[in-house]
C-alpha atoms as a PDB file:
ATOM      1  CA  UNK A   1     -15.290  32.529 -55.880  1.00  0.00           C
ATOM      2  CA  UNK A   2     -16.935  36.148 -56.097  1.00  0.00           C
ATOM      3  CA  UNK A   3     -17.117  37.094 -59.571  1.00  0.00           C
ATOM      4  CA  UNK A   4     -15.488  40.913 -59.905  1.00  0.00           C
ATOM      5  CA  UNK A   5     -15.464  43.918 -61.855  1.00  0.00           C
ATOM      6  CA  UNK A   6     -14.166  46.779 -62.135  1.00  0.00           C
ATOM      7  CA  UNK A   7     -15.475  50.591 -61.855  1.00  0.00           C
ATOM      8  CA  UNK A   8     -12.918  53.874 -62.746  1.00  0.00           C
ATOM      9  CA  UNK A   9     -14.433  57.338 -61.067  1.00  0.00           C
ATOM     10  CA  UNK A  10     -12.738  60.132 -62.552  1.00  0.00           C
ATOM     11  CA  UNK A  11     -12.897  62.960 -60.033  1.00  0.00           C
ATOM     12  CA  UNK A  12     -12.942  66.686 -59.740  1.00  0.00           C
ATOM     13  CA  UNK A  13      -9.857  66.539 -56.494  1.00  0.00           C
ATOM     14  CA  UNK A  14      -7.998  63.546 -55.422  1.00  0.00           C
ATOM     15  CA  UNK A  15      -8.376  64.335 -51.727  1.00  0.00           C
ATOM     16  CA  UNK A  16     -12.134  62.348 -51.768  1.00  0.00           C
ATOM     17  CA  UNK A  17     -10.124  59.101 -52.973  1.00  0.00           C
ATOM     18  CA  UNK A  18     -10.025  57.325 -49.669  1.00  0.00           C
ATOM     19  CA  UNK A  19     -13.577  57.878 -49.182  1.00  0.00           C
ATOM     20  CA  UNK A  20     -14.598  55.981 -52.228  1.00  0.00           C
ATOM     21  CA  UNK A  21     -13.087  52.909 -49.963  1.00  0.00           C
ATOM     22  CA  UNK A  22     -16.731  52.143 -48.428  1.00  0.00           C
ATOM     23  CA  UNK A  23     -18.223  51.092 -52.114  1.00  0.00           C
ATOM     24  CA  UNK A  24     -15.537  48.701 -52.984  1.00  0.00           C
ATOM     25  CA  UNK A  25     -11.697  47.665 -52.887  1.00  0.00           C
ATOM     26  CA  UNK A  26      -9.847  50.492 -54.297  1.00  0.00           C
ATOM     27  CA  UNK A  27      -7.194  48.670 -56.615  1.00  0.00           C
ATOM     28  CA  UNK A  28      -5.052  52.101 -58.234  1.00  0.00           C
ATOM     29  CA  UNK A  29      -5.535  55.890 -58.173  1.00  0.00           C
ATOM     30  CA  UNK A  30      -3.666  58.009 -60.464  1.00  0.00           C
ATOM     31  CA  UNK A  31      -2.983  61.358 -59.494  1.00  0.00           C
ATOM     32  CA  UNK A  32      -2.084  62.673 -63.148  1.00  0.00           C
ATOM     33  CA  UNK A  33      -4.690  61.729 -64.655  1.00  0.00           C
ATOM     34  CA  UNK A  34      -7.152  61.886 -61.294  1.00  0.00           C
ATOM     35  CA  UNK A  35      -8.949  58.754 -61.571  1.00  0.00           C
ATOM     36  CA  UNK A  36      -9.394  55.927 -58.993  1.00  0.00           C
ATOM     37  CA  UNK A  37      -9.788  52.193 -60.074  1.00  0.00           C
ATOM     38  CA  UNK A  38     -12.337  50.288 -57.755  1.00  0.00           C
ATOM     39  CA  UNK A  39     -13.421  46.705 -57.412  1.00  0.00           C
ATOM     40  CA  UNK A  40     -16.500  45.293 -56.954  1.00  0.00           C
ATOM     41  CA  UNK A  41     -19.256  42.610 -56.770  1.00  0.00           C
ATOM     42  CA  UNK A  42     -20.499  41.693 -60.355  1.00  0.00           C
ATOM     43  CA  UNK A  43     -24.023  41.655 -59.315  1.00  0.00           C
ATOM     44  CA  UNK A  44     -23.334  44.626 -56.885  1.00  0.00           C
ATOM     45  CA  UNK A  45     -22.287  46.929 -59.629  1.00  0.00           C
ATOM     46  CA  UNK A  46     -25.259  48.881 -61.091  1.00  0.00           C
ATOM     47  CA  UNK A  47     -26.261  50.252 -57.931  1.00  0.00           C
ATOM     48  CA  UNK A  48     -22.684  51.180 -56.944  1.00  0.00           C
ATOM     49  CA  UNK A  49     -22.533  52.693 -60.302  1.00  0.00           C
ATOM     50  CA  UNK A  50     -25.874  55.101 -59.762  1.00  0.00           C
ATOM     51  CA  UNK A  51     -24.524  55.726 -55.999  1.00  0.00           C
ATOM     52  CA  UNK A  52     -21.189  57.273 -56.687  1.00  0.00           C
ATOM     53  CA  UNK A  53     -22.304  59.446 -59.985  1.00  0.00           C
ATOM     54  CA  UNK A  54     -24.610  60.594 -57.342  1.00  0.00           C
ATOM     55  CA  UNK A  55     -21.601  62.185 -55.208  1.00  0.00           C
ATOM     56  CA  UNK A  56     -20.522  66.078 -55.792  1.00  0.00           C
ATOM     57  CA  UNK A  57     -16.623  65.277 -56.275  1.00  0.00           C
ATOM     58  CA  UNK A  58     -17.645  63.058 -59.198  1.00  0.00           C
ATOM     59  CA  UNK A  59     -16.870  63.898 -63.239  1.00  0.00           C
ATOM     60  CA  UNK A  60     -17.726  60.638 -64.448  1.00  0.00           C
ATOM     61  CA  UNK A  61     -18.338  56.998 -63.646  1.00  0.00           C
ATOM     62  CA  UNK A  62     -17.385  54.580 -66.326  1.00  0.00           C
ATOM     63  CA  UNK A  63     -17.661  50.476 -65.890  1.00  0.00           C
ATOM     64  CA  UNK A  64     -14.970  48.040 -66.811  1.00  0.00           C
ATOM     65  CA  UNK A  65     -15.818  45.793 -69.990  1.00  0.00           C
ATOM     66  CA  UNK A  66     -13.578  42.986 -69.057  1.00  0.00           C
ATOM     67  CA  UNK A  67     -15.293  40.516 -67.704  1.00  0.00           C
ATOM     68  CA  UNK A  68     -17.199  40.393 -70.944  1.00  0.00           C
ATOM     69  CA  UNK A  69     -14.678  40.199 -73.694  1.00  0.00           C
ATOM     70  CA  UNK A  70     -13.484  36.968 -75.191  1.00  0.00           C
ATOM     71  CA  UNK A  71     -10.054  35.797 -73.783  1.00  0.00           C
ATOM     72  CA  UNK A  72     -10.072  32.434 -74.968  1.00  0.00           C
ATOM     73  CA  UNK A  73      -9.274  32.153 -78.583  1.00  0.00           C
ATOM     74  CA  UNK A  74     -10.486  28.910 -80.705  1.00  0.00           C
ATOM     75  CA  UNK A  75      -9.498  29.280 -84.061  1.00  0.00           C
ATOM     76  CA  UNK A  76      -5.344  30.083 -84.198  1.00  0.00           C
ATOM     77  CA  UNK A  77      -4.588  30.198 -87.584  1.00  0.00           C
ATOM     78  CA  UNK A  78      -0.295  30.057 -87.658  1.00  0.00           C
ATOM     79  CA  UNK A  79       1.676  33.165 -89.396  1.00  0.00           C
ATOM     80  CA  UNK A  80       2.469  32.098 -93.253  1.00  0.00           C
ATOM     81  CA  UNK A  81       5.892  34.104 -92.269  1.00  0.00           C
ATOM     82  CA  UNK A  82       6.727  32.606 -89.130  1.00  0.00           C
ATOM     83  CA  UNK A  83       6.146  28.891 -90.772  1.00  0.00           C
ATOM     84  CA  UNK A  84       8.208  29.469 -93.597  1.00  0.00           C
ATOM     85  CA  UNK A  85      11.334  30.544 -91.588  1.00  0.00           C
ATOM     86  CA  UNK A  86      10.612  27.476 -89.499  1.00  0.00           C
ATOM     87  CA  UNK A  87      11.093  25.009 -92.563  1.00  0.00           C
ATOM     88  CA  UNK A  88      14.265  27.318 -93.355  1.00  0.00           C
ATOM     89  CA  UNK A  89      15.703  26.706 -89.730  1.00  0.00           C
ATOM     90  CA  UNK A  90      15.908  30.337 -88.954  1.00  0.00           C
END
């Protein structure tokens, strides 16, 4: 399994949104807020990053942190509120 990540492009007009289909798989765009959510190859994501800041319909390129953060929690401490109204029978 391909490891993925993701890149958001804000841009300047929505109408260069399909075009951004040739870096990656284009997951979302919004049209309010005019950005477009792509997908790509973890290793494959630098260079795709310098590419499309590179492009003239292009505010601002900013990569996904995701991958990276902690999902898996070790230490889960129960709520001194929630256990109390357990013994209760709430």
């Amino acid at each position: 399994m391909v490891d993925r990540q993701g890149i958001i492009v804000y841009l300047h007009q929505l109408k260069h949104a399909k075009s951004l289909r040739k870096f990656g798989h284009v997951q979302y765009i919004s049209r309010k807020m005019k950005y477009v959510q792509i997908y790509v190859d973890q290793q494959k994501v630098d260079r795709t990053i310098r590419k499309i800041e590179r492009l003239p319909y292009v505010k601002k390129v900013v990569p996904s942190y995701r991958p990276f953060v902690e999902t898996e929690y070790d230490v889960v401490r129960p709520d001194k509120a929630k256990e109390y109204d357990y013994k209760i029978g709430l």
